[in-house]
Protein backbone atom coordinates (compact mmCIF):
# COMPACT_ATOMS: atom_id res chain seq x y z
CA UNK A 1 -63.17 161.28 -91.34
CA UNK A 2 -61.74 165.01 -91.85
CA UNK A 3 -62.51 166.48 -95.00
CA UNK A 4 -59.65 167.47 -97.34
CA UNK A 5 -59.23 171.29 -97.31
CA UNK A 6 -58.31 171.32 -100.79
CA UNK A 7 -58.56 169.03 -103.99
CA UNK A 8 -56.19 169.19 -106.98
CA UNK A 9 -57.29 168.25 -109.90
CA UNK A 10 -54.93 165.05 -111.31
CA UNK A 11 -56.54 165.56 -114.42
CA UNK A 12 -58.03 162.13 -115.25
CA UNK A 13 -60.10 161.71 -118.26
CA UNK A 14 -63.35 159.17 -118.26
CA UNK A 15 -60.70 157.01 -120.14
CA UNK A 16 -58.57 156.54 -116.97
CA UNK A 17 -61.22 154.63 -115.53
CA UNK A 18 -62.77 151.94 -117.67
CA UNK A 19 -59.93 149.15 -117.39
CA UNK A 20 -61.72 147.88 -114.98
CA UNK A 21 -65.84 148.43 -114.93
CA UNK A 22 -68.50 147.06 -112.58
CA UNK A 23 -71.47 146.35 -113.91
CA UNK A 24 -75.38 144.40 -112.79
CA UNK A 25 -74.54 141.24 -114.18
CA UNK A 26 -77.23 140.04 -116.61
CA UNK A 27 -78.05 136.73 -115.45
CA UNK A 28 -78.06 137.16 -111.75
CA UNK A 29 -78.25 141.14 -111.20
CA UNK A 30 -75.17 140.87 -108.80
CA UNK A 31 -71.91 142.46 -109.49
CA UNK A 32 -70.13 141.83 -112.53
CA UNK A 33 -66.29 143.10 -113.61
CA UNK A 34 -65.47 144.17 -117.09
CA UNK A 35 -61.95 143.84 -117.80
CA UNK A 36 -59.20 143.68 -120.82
CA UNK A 37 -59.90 139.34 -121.90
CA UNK A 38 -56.15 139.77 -122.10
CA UNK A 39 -54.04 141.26 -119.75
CA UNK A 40 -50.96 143.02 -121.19
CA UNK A 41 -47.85 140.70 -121.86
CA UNK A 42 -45.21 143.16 -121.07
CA UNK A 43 -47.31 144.80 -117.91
CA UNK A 44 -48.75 148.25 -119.61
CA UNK A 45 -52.20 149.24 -119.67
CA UNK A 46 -54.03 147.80 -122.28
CA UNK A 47 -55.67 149.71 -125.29
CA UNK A 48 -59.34 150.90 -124.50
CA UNK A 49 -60.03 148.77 -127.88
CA UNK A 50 -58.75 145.86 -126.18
CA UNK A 51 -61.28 142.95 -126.30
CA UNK A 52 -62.89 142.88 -123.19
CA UNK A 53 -64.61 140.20 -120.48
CA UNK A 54 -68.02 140.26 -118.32
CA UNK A 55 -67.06 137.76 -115.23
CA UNK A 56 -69.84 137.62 -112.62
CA UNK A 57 -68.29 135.75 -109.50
CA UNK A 58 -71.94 135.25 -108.09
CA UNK A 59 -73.24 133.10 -111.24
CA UNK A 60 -70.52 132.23 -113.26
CA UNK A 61 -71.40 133.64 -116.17
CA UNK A 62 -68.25 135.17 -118.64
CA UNK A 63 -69.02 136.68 -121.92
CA UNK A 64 -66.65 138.06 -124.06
CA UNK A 65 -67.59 141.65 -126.08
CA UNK A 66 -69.25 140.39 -129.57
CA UNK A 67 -67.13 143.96 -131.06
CA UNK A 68 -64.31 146.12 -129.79
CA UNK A 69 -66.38 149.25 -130.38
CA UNK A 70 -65.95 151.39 -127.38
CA UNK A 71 -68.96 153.41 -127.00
CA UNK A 72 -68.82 155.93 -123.70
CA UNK A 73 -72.21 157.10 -121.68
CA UNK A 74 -72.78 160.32 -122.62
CA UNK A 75 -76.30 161.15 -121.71
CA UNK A 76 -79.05 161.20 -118.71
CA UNK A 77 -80.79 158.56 -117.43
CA UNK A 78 -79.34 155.25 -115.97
CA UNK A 79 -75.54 155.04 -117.08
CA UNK A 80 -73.98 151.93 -118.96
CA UNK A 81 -70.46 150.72 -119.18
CA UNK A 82 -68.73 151.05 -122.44
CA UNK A 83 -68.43 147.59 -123.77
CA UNK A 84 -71.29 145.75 -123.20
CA UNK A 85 -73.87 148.29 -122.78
CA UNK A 86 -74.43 147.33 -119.58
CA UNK A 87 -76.24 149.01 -116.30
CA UNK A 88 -73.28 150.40 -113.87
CA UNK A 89 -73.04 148.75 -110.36
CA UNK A 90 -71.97 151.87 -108.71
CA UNK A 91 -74.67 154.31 -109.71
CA UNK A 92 -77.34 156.34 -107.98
CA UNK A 93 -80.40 158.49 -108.83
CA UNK A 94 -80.88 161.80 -107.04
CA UNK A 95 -83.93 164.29 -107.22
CA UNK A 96 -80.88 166.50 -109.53
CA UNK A 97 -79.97 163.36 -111.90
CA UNK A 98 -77.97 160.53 -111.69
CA UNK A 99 -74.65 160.03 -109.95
CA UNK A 100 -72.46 157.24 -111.64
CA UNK A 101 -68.80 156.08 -111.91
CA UNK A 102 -66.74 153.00 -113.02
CA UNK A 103 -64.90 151.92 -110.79
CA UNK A 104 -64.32 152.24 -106.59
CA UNK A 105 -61.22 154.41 -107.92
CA UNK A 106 -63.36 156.76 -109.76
CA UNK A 107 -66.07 157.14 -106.93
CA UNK A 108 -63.18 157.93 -104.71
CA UNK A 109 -62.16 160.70 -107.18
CA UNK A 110 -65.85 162.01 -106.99
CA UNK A 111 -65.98 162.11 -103.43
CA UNK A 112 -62.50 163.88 -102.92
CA UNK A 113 -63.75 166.23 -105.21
CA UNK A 114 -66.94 167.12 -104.18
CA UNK A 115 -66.21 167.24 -100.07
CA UNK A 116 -63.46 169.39 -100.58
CA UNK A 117 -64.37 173.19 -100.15
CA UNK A 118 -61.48 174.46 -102.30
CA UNK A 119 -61.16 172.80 -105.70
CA UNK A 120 -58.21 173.28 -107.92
CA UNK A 121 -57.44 172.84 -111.73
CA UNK A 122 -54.19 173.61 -113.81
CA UNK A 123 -54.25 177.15 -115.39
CA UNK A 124 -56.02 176.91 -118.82
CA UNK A 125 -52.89 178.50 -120.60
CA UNK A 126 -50.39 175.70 -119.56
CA UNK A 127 -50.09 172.31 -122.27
CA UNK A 128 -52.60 169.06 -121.17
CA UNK A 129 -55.86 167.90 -120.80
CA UNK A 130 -58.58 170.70 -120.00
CA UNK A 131 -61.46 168.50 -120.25
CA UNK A 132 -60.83 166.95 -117.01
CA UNK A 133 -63.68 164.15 -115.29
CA UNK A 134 -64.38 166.51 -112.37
CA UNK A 135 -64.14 169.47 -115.31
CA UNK A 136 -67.09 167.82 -116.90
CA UNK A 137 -69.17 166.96 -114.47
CA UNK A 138 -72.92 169.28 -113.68
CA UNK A 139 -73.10 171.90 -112.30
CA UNK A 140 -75.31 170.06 -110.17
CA UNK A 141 -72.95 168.00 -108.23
CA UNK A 142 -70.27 170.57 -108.28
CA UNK A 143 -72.33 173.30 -106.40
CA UNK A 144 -71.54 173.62 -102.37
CA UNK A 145 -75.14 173.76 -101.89
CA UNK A 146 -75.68 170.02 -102.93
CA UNK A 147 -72.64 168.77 -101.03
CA UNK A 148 -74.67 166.60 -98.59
CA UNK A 149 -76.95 165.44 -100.89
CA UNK A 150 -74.11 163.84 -103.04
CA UNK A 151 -71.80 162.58 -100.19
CA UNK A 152 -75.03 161.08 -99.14
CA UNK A 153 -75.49 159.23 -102.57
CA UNK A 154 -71.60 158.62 -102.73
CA UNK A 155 -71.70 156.54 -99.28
CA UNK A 156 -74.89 154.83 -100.37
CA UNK A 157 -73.18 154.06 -103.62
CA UNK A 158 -70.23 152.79 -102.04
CA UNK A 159 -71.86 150.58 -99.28
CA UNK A 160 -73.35 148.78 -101.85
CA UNK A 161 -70.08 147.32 -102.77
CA UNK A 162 -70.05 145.16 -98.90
């Protein structure tokens, strides 16, 4: 596959990305999906504080969120999904930190990002978000120098969805 020459940034926010969350399922350690209990009655996106669903296809098990507190990752170590707290499916550890994202749509985003050589991002001075995902994420993963290292852990991460 040919690498994009250039990435622009869409300008996606974290909260873009966790309708839909795959998570180590508690009872089984397979893959679990977190999604809105409730889908949307007139077809919009539902609220981030919409009550949400663990459904493990492996085991059977379905849980529904005991609150609607949505509480975002935000530090090192082993990432979590918002609503239940738990372990993300598509998550790696490198010798730099961890690599993590929600969703096969996310990871995507990451590695569109991170292969492309020139990376773009709207002009600070026009009106919208500035704290972008691939704004925030280290420095780590967004220096050229580490590029193969984090494809690497991007393909691993995403072959462990077959």
């Amino acid at each position: 596959m040919l690498s994009p020459l250039r990435f622009r940034d869409a300008q996606h926010t974290k909260y873009h990305f966790i309708d839909h969350v795959l998570v180590r399922c508690p009872k089984c350690a397979g893959i679990a999906h977190v999604a809105p209990a409730v889908p949307a009655s007139d077809g919009s996106v539902p609220s981030m504080f919409a009550r949400r669903r663990l459904v493990c296809r492996a085991c059977g098990l379905a849980r529904d969120a005991a609150e609607e507190r949505l509480g975002l990752f935000r530090g090192r170590g082993e990432a979590t999904d918002p609503y239940f707290r738990l372990p993300l499916w598509l998550q790696a550890q490198t010798r730099h930190g961890w690599l993590w994202a929600y969703d096969p749509e996310h990871l995507e985003l990451l590695r569109q990002f991170v292969q492309a050589p020139l990376r773009e991002r709207a002009p600070w001075d026009i009106h919208g978000k500035k704290m972008t995902v691939v704004a925030r994420l280290p420095t780590w993963i967004k220096s050229a120098k580490n590029r193969g290292e984090v494809l690497h852990a991007i393909d691993w991460i995403r072959s462990t969805l077959t």
